[in-house]
C-alpha atoms as a PDB file:
ATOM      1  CA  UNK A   1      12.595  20.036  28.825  1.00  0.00           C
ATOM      2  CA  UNK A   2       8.670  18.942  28.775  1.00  0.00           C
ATOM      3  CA  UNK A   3       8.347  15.261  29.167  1.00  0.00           C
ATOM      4  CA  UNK A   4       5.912  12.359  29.276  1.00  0.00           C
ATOM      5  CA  UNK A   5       2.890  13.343  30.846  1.00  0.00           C
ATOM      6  CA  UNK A   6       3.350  17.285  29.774  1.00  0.00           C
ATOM      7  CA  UNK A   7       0.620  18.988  27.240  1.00  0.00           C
ATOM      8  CA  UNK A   8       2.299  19.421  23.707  1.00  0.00           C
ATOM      9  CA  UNK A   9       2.640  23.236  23.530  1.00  0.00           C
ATOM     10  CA  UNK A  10      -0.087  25.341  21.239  1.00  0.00           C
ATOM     11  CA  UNK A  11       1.746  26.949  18.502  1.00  0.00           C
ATOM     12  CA  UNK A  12       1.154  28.624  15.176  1.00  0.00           C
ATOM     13  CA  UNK A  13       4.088  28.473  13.308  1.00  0.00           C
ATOM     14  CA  UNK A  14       5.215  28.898   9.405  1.00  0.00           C
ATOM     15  CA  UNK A  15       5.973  25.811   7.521  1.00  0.00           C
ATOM     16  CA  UNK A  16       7.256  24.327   4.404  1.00  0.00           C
ATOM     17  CA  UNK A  17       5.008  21.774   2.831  1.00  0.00           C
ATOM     18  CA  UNK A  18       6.744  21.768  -0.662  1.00  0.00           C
ATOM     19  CA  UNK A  19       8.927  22.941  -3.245  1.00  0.00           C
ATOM     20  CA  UNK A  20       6.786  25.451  -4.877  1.00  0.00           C
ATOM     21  CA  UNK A  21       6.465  29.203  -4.500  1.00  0.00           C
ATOM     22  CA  UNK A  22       3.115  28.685  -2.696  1.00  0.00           C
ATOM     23  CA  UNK A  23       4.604  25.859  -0.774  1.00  0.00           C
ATOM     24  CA  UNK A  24       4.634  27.727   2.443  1.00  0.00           C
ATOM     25  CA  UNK A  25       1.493  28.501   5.269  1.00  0.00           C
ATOM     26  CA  UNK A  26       0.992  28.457   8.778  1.00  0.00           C
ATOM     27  CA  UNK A  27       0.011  25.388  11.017  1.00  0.00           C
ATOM     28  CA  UNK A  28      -1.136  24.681  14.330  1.00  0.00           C
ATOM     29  CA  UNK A  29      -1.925  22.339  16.781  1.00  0.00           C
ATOM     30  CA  UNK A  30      -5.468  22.349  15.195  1.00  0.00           C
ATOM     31  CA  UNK A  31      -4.004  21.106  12.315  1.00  0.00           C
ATOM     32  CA  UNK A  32      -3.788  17.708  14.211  1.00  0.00           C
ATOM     33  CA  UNK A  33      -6.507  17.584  16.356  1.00  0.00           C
ATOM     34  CA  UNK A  34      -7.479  14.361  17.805  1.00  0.00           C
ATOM     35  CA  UNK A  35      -4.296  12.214  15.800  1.00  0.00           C
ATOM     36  CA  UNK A  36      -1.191  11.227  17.108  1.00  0.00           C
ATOM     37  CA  UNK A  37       1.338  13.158  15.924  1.00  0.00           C
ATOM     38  CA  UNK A  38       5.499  12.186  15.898  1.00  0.00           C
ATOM     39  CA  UNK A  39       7.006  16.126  15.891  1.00  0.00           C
ATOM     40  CA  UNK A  40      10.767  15.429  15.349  1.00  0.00           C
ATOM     41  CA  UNK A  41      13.700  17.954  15.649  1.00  0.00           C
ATOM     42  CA  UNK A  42      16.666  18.492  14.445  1.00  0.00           C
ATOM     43  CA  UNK A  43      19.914  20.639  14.418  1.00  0.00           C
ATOM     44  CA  UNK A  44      20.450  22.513  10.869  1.00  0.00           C
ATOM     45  CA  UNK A  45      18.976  22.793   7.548  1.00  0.00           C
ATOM     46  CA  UNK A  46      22.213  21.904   5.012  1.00  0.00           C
ATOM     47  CA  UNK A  47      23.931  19.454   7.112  1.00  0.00           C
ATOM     48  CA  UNK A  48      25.327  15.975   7.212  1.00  0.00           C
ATOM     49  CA  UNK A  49      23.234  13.871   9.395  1.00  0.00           C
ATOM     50  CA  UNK A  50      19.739  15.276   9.649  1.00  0.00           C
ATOM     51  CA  UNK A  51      18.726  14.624   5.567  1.00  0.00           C
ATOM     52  CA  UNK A  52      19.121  10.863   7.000  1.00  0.00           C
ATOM     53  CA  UNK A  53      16.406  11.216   9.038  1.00  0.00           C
ATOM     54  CA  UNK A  54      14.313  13.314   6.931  1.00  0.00           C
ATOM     55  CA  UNK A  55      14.294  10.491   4.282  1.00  0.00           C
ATOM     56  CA  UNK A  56      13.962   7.721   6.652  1.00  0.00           C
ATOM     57  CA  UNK A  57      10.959   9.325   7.622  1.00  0.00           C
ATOM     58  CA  UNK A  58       9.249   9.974   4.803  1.00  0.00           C
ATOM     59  CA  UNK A  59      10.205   6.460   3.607  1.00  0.00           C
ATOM     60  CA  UNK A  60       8.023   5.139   6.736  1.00  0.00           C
ATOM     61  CA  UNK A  61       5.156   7.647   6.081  1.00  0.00           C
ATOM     62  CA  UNK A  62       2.641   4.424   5.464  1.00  0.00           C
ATOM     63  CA  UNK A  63       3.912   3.222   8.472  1.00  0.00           C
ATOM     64  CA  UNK A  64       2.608   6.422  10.552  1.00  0.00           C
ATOM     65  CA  UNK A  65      -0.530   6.691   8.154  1.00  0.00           C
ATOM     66  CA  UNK A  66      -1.270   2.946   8.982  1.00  0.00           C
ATOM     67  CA  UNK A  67      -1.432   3.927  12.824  1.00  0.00           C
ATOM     68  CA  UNK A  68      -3.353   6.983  12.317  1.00  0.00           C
ATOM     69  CA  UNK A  69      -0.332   9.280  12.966  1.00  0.00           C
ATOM     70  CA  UNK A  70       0.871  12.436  11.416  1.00  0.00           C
ATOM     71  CA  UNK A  71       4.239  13.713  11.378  1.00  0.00           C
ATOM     72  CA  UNK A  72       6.164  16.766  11.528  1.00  0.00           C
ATOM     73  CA  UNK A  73       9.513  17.677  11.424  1.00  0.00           C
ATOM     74  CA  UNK A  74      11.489  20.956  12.448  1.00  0.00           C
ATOM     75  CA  UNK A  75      13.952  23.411  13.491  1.00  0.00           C
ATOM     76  CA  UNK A  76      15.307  26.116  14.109  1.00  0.00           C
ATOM     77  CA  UNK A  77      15.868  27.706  10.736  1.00  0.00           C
ATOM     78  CA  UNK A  78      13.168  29.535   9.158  1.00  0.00           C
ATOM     79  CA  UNK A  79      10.884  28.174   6.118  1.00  0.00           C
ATOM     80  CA  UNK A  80      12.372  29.766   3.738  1.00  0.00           C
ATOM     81  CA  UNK A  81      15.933  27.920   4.658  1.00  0.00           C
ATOM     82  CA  UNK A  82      13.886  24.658   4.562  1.00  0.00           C
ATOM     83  CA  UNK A  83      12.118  25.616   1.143  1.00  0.00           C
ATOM     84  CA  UNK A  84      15.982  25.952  -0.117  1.00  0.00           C
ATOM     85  CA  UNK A  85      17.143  23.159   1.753  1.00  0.00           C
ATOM     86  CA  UNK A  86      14.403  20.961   0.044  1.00  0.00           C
ATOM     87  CA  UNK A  87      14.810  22.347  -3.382  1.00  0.00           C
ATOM     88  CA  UNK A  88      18.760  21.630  -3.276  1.00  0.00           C
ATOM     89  CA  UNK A  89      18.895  18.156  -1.556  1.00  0.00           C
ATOM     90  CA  UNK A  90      17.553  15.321  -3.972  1.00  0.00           C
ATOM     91  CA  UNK A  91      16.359  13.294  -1.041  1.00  0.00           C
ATOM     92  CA  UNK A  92      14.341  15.958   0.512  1.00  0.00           C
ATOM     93  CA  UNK A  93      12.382  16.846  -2.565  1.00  0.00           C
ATOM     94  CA  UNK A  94       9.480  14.702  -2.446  1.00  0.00           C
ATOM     95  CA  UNK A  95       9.215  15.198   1.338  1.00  0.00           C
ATOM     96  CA  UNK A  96       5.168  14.540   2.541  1.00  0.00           C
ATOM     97  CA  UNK A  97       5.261  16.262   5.733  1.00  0.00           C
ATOM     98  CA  UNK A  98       5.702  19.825   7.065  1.00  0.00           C
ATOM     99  CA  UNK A  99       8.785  20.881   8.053  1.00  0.00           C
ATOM    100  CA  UNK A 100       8.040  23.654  10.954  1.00  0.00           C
ATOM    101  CA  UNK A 101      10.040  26.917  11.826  1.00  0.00           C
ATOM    102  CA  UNK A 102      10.552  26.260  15.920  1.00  0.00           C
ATOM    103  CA  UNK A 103      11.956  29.373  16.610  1.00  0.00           C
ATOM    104  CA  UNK A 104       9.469  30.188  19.292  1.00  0.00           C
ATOM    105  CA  UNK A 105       8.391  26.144  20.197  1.00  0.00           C
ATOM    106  CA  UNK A 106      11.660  24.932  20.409  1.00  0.00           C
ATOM    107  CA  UNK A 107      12.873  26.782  23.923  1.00  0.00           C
ATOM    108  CA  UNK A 108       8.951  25.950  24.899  1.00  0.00           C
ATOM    109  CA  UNK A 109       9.815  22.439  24.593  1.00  0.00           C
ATOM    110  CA  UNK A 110      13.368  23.298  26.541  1.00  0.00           C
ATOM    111  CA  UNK A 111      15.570  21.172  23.546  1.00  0.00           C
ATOM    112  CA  UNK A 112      17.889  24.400  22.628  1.00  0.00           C
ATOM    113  CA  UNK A 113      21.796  23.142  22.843  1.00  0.00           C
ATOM    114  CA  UNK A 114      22.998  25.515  25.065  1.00  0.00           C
ATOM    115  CA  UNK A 115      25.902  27.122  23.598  1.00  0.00           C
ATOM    116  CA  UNK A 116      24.815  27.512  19.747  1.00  0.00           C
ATOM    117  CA  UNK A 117      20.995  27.843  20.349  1.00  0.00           C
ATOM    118  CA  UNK A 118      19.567  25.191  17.680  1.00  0.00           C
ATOM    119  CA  UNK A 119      17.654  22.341  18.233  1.00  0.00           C
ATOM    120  CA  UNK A 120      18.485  18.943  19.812  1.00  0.00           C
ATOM    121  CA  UNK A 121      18.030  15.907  17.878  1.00  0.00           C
ATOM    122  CA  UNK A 122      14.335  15.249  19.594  1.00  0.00           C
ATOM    123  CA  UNK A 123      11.450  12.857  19.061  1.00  0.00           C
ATOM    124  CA  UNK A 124       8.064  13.462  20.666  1.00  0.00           C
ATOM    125  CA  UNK A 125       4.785  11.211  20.260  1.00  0.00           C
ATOM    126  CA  UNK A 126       1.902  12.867  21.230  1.00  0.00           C
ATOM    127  CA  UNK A 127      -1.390  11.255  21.715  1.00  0.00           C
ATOM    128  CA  UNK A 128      -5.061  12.487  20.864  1.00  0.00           C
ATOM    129  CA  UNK A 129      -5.584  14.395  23.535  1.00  0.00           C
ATOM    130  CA  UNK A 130      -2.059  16.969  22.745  1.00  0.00           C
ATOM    131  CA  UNK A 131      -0.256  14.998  25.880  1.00  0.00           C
ATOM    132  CA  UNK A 132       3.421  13.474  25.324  1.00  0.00           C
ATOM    133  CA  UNK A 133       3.462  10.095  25.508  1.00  0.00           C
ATOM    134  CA  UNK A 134       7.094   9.457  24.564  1.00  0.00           C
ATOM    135  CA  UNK A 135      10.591  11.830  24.854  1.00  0.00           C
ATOM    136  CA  UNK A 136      13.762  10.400  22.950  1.00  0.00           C
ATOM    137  CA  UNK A 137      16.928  12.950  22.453  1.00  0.00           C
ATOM    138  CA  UNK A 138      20.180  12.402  20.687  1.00  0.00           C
ATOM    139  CA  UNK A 139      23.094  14.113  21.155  1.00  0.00           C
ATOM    140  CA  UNK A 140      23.761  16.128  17.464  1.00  0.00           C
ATOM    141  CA  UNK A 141      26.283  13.805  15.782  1.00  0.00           C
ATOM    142  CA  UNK A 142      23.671  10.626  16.350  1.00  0.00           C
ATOM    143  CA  UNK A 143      21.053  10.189  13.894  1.00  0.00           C
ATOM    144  CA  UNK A 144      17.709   8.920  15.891  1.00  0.00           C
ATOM    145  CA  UNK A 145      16.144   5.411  14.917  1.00  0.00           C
ATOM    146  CA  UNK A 146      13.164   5.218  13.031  1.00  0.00           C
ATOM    147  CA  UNK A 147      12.018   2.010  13.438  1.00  0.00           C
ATOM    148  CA  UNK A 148      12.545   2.482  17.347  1.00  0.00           C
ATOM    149  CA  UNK A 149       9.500   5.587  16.957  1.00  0.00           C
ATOM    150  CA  UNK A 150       7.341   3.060  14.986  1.00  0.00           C
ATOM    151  CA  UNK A 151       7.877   0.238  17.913  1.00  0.00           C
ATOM    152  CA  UNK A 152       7.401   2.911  20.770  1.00  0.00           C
ATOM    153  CA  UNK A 153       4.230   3.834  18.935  1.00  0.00           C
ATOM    154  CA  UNK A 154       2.826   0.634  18.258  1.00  0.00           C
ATOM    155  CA  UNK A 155       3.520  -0.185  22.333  1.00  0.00           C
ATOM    156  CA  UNK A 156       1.826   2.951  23.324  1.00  0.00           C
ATOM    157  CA  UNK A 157      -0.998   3.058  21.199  1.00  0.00           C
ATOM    158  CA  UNK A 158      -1.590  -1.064  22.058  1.00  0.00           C
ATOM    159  CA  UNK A 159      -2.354   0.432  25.757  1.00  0.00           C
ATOM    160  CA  UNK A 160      -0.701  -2.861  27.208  1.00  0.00           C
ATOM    161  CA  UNK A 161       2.011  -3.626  29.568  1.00  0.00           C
ATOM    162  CA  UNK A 162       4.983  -4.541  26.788  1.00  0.00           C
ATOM    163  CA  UNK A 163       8.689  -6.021  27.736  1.00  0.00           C
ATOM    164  CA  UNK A 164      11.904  -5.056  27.126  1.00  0.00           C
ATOM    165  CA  UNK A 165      12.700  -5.305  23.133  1.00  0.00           C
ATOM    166  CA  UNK A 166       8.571  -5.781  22.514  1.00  0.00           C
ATOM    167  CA  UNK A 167       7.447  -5.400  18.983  1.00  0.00           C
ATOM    168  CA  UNK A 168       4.396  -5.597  17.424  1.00  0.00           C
ATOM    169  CA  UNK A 169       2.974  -9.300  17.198  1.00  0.00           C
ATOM    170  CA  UNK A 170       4.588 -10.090  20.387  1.00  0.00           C
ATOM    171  CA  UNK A 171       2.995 -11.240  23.668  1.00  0.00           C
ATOM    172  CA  UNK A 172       1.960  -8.495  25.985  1.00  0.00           C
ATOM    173  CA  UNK A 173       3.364  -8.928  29.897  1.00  0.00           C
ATOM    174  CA  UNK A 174      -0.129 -10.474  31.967  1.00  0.00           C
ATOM    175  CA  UNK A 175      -0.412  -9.715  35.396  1.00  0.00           C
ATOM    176  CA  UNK A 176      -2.412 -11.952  37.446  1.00  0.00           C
ATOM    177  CA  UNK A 177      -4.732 -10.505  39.827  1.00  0.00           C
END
């Protein structure tokens, strides 16, 4: 699996970005050029856990926009699965964010479970520059933590030395020289 430190693969990939017929185009890296960028993934379109997430999200969408941060979700399943995932799930409707066919990034990023071949639930930040900043995977039946991406962000981006259970407001760790 790429980790911390690792460039963000380059990919072109279809997406949902809707519920409309015309709803669906390709994106790429360039599409984010020079932002951070959360990319999370999860296991199946039309399940029990993930349309948790994918409302949490969106429902903390100011909260990315506030720290000049895009994000993207994805899986396995192709965009037309999405586009019908979206269209039948009342909470996924007004989605505002891409969600990403991985087909070909996912086993780039290494987060295929091995015996069934769809994706791990996996969070990446990615600075600026395309470079991962931040790695967090659940095992399939856990839904991931919002709020914990928004207070990993908010440490990384503050490019200061921040404690155990740090949030935003708090005192950074001083060294003394």
């Amino acid at each position: 699996m790429l980790t911390v430190g690792d460039a963000f693969p380059q990919f072109a990939v279809q997406a949902c970005v809707g519920i409309g017929k015309d709803d669906l185009k390709l994106l790429s890296n360039a599409d984010y050029a020079g932002r951070w960028v959360v990319y999370f993934f999860y296991p199946k379109d039309f399940t029990f856990v993930c349309p948790t997430e994918l409302a949490e999200f969106n429902k903390q969408l100011k909260a990315f926009a506030d720290r000049d941060t895009s994000v993207v979700g994805g899986s396995t399943d192709n965009e037309w699965s999405h586009l019908a995932w979206r269209r039948s799930h009342p909470e996924l409707k007004d989605l505002a964010y891409p969600l990403i066919a991985a087909q070909k990034l996912a086993p780039e990023l290494g987060i295929l479970e091995k015996t069934e071949g769809y994706c791990l639930r996996a969070t990446f930040l990615v600075d600026p520059n395309g470079v991962i900043q931040w790695v967090d995977v659940n095992q399939g039946k856990v839904g991931r933590n919002v709020a914990e991406v928004l207070r990993v962000l908010d440490a990384l981006q503050s490019d200061e030395l921040c404690p155990c259970n740090w949030k935003k407001g708090d005192p950074y760790v001083k060294v003394d020289a």
